[in-house]
C-alpha atoms as a PDB file:
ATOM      1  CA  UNK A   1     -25.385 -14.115 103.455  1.00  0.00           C
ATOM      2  CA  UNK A   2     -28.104 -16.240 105.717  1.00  0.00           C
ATOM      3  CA  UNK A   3     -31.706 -16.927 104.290  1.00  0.00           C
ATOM      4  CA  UNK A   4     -33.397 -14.528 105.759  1.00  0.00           C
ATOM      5  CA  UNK A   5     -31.307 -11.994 104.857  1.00  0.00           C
ATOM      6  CA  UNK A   6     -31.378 -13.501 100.799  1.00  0.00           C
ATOM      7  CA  UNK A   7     -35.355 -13.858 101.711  1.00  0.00           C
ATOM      8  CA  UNK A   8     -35.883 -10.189 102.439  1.00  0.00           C
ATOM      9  CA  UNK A   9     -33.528  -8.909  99.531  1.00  0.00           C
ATOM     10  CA  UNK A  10     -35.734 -10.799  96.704  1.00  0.00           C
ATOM     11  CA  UNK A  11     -38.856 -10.075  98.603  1.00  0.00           C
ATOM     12  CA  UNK A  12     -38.055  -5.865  98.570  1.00  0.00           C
ATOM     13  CA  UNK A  13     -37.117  -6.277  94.797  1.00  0.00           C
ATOM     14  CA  UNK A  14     -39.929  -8.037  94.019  1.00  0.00           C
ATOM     15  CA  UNK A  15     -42.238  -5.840  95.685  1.00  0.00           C
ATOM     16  CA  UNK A  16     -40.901  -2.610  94.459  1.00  0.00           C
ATOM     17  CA  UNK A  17     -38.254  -2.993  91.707  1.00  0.00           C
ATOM     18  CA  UNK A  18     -36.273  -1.119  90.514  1.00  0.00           C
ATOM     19  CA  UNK A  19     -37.023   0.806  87.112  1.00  0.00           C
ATOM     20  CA  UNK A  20     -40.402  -1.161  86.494  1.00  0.00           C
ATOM     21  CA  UNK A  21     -42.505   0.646  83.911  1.00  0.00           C
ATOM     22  CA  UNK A  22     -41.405   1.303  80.494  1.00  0.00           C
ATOM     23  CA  UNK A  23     -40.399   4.906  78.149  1.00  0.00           C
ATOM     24  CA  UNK A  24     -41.179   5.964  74.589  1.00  0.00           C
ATOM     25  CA  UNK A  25     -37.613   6.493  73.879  1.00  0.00           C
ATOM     26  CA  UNK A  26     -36.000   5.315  70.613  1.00  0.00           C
ATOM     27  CA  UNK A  27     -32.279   5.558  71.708  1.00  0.00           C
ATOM     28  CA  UNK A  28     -32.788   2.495  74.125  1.00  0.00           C
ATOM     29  CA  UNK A  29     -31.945  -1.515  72.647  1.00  0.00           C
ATOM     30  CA  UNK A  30     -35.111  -3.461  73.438  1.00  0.00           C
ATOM     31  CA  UNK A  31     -35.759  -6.839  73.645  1.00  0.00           C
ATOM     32  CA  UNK A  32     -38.409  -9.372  75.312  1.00  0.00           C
ATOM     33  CA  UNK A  33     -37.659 -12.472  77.315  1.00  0.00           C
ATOM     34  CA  UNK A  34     -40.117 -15.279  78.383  1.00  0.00           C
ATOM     35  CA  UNK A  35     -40.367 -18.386  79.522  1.00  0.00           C
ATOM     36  CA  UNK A  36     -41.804 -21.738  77.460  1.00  0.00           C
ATOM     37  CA  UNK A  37     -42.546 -22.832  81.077  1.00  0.00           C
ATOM     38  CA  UNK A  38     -44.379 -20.387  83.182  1.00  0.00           C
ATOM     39  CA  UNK A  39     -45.966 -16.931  83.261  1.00  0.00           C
ATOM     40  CA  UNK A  40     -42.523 -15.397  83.224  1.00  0.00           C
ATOM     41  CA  UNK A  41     -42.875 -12.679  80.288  1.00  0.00           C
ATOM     42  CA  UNK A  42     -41.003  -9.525  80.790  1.00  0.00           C
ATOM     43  CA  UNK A  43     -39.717  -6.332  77.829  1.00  0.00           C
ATOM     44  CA  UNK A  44     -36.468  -4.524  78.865  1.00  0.00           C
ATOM     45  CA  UNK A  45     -34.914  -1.270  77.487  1.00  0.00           C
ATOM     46  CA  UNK A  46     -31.527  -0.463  78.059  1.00  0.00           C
ATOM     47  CA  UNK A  47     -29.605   3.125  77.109  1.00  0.00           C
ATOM     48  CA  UNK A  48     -25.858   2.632  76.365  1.00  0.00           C
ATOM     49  CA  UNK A  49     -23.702   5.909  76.062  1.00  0.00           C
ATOM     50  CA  UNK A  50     -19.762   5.694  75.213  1.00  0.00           C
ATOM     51  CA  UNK A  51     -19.918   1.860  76.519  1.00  0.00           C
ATOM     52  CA  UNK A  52     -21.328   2.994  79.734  1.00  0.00           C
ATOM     53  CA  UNK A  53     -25.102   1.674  80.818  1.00  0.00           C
ATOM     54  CA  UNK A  54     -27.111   4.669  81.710  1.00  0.00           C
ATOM     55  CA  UNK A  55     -30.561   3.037  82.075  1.00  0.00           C
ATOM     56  CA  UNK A  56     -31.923  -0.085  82.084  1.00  0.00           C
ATOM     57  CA  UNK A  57     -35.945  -0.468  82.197  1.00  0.00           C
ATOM     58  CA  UNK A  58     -38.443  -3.444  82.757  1.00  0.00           C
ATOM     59  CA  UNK A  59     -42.074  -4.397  82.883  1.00  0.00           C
ATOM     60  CA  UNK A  60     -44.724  -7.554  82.354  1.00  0.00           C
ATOM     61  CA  UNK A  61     -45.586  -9.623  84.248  1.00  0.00           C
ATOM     62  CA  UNK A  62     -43.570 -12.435  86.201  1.00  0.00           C
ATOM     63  CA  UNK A  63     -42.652 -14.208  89.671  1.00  0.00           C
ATOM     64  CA  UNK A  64     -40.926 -12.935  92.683  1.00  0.00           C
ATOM     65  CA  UNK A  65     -37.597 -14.605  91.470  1.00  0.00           C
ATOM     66  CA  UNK A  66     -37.762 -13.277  87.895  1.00  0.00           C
ATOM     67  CA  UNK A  67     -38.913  -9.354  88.753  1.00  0.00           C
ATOM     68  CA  UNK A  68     -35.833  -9.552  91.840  1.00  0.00           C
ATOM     69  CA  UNK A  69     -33.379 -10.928  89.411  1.00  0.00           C
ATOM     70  CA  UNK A  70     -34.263  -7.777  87.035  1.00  0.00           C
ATOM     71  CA  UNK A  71     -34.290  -5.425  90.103  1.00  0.00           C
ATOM     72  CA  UNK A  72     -31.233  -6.464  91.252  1.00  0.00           C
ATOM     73  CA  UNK A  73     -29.662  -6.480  87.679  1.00  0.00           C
ATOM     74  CA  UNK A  74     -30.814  -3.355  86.877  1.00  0.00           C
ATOM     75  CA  UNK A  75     -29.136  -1.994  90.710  1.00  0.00           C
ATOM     76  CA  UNK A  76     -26.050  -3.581  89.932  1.00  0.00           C
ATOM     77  CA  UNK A  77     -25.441  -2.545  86.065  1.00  0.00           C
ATOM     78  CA  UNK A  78     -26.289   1.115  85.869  1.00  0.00           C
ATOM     79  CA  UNK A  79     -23.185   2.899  85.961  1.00  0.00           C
ATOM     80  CA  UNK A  80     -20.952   0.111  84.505  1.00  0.00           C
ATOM     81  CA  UNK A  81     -19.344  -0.169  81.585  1.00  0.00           C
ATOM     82  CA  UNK A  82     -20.448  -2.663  79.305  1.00  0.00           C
ATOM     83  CA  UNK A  83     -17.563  -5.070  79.846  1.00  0.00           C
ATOM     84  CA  UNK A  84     -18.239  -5.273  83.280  1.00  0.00           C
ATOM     85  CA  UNK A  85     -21.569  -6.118  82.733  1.00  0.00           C
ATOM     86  CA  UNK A  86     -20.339  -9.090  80.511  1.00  0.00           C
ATOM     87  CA  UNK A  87     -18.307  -9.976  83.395  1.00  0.00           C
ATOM     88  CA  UNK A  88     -20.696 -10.008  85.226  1.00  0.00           C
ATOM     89  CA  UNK A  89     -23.057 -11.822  83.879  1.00  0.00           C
ATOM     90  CA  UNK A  90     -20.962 -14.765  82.971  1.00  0.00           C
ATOM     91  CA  UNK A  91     -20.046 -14.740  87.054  1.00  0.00           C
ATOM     92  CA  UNK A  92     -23.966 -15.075  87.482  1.00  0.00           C
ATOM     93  CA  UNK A  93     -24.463 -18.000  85.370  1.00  0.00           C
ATOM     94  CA  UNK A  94     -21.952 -19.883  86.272  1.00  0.00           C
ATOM     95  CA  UNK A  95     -23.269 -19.552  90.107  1.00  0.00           C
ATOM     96  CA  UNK A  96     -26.481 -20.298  88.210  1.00  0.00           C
ATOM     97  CA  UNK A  97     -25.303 -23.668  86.533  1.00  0.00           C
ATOM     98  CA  UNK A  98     -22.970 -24.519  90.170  1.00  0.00           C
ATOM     99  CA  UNK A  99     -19.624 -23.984  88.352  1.00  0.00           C
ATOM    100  CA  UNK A 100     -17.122 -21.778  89.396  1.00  0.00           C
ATOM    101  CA  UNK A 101     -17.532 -18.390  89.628  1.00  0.00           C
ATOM    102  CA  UNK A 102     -16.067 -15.121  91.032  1.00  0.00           C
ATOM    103  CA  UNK A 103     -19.353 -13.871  94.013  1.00  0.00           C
ATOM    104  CA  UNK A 104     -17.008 -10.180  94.802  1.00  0.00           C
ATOM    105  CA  UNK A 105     -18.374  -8.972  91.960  1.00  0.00           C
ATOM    106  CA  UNK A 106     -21.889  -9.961  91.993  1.00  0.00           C
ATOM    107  CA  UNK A 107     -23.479  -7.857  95.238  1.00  0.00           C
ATOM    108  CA  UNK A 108     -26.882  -8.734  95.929  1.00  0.00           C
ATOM    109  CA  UNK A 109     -27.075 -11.212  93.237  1.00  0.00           C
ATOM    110  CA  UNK A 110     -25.668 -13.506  95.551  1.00  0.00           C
ATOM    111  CA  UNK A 111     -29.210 -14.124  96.664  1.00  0.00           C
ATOM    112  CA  UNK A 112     -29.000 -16.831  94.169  1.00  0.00           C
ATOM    113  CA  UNK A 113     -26.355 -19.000  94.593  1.00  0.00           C
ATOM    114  CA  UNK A 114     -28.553 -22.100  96.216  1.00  0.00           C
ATOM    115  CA  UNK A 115     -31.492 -21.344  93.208  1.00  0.00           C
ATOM    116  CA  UNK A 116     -29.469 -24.252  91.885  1.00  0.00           C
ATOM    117  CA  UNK A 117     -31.537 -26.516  95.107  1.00  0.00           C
ATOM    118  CA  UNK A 118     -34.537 -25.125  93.172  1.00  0.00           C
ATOM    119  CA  UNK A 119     -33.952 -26.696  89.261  1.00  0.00           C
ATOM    120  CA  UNK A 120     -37.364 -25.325  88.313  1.00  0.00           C
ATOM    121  CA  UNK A 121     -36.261 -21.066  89.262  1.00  0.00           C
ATOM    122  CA  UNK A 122     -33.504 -21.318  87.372  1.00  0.00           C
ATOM    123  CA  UNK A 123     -34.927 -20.263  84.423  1.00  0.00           C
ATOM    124  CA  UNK A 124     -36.514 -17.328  86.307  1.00  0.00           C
ATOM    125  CA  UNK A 125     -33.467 -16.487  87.638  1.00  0.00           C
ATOM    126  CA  UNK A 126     -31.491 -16.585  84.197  1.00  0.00           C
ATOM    127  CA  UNK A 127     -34.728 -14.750  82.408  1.00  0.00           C
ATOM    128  CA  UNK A 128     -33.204 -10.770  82.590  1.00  0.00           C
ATOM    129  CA  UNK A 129     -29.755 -11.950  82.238  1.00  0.00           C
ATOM    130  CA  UNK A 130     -30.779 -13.595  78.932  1.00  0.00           C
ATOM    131  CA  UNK A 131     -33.078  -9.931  78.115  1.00  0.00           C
ATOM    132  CA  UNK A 132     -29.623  -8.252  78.954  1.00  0.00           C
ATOM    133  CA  UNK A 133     -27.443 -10.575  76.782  1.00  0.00           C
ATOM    134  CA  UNK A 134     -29.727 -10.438  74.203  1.00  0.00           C
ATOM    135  CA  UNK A 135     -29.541  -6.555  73.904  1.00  0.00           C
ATOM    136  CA  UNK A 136     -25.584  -6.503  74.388  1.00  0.00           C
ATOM    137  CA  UNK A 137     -25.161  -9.169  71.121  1.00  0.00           C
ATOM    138  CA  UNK A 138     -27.541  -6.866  69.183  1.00  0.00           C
ATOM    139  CA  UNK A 139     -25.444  -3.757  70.487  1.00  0.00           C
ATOM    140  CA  UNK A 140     -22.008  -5.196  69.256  1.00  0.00           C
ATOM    141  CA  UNK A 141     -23.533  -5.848  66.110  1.00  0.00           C
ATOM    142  CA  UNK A 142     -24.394  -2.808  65.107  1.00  0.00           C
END
């Protein structure tokens, strides 16, 4: 994927994401992420039905890399079962942290893999994977 390409992806996510604006619904795991480091301060929702993520939902306030990133996540996960979500997510931070990972199954995530060039984003990248993580370890302990 060339520059541009990753350029206009987080710039359309980040402009209008995906699911932005939060629901009165008390079926949905919720959870708040921030960051000690910047403005970066975002609440998530998330519906799971028989393993399967039906909804995930964002809003606060954040950059361009943190509001794509939970865009993008929120694209890729709806529809998946939560396993593949863990898969997933443990594909994107390892791209993340510049170890080996498996990029088929992270779609337009791949925006990120040179964030890594950036040390400072990474954090805003990782912010709604943690949010996600988060609500999947309070999920399996129930």
């Amino acid at each position: 994927m060339n520059n541009e390409l990753k350029r206009e992806i987080i710039f359309d996510n980040y402009k209008t994401p995906m699911n932005k604006g939060l629901i009165s619904d008390d079926t949905y795991l919720k959870t708040n992420s921030n960051s000690e480091s910047c403005i970066d301060n975002l609440d998530f929702m998330m519906k799971i039905e028989n393993g399967i993520i039906k909804d995930i939902r964002f809003d606060g306030e954040a950059c361009a890399i943190s509001t794509s990133a939970a865009s993008i996540m929120i694209k890729t996960f709806i529809g998946k079962s939560v396993k593949e979500v863990k898969k997933i997510l443990e594909n994107y931070k390892n791209m993340i942290d510049e170890k080996e990972y498996d990029k088929t199954c992270l779609g337009e995530l791949n925006v990120y893999d040179d964030i890594c060039k950036q040390p400072n984003r990474k954090n805003c990248a990782l912010l709604p994977m943690q949010a996600v993580n988060k609500m999947l370890n309070e999920m399996d302990r129930s």
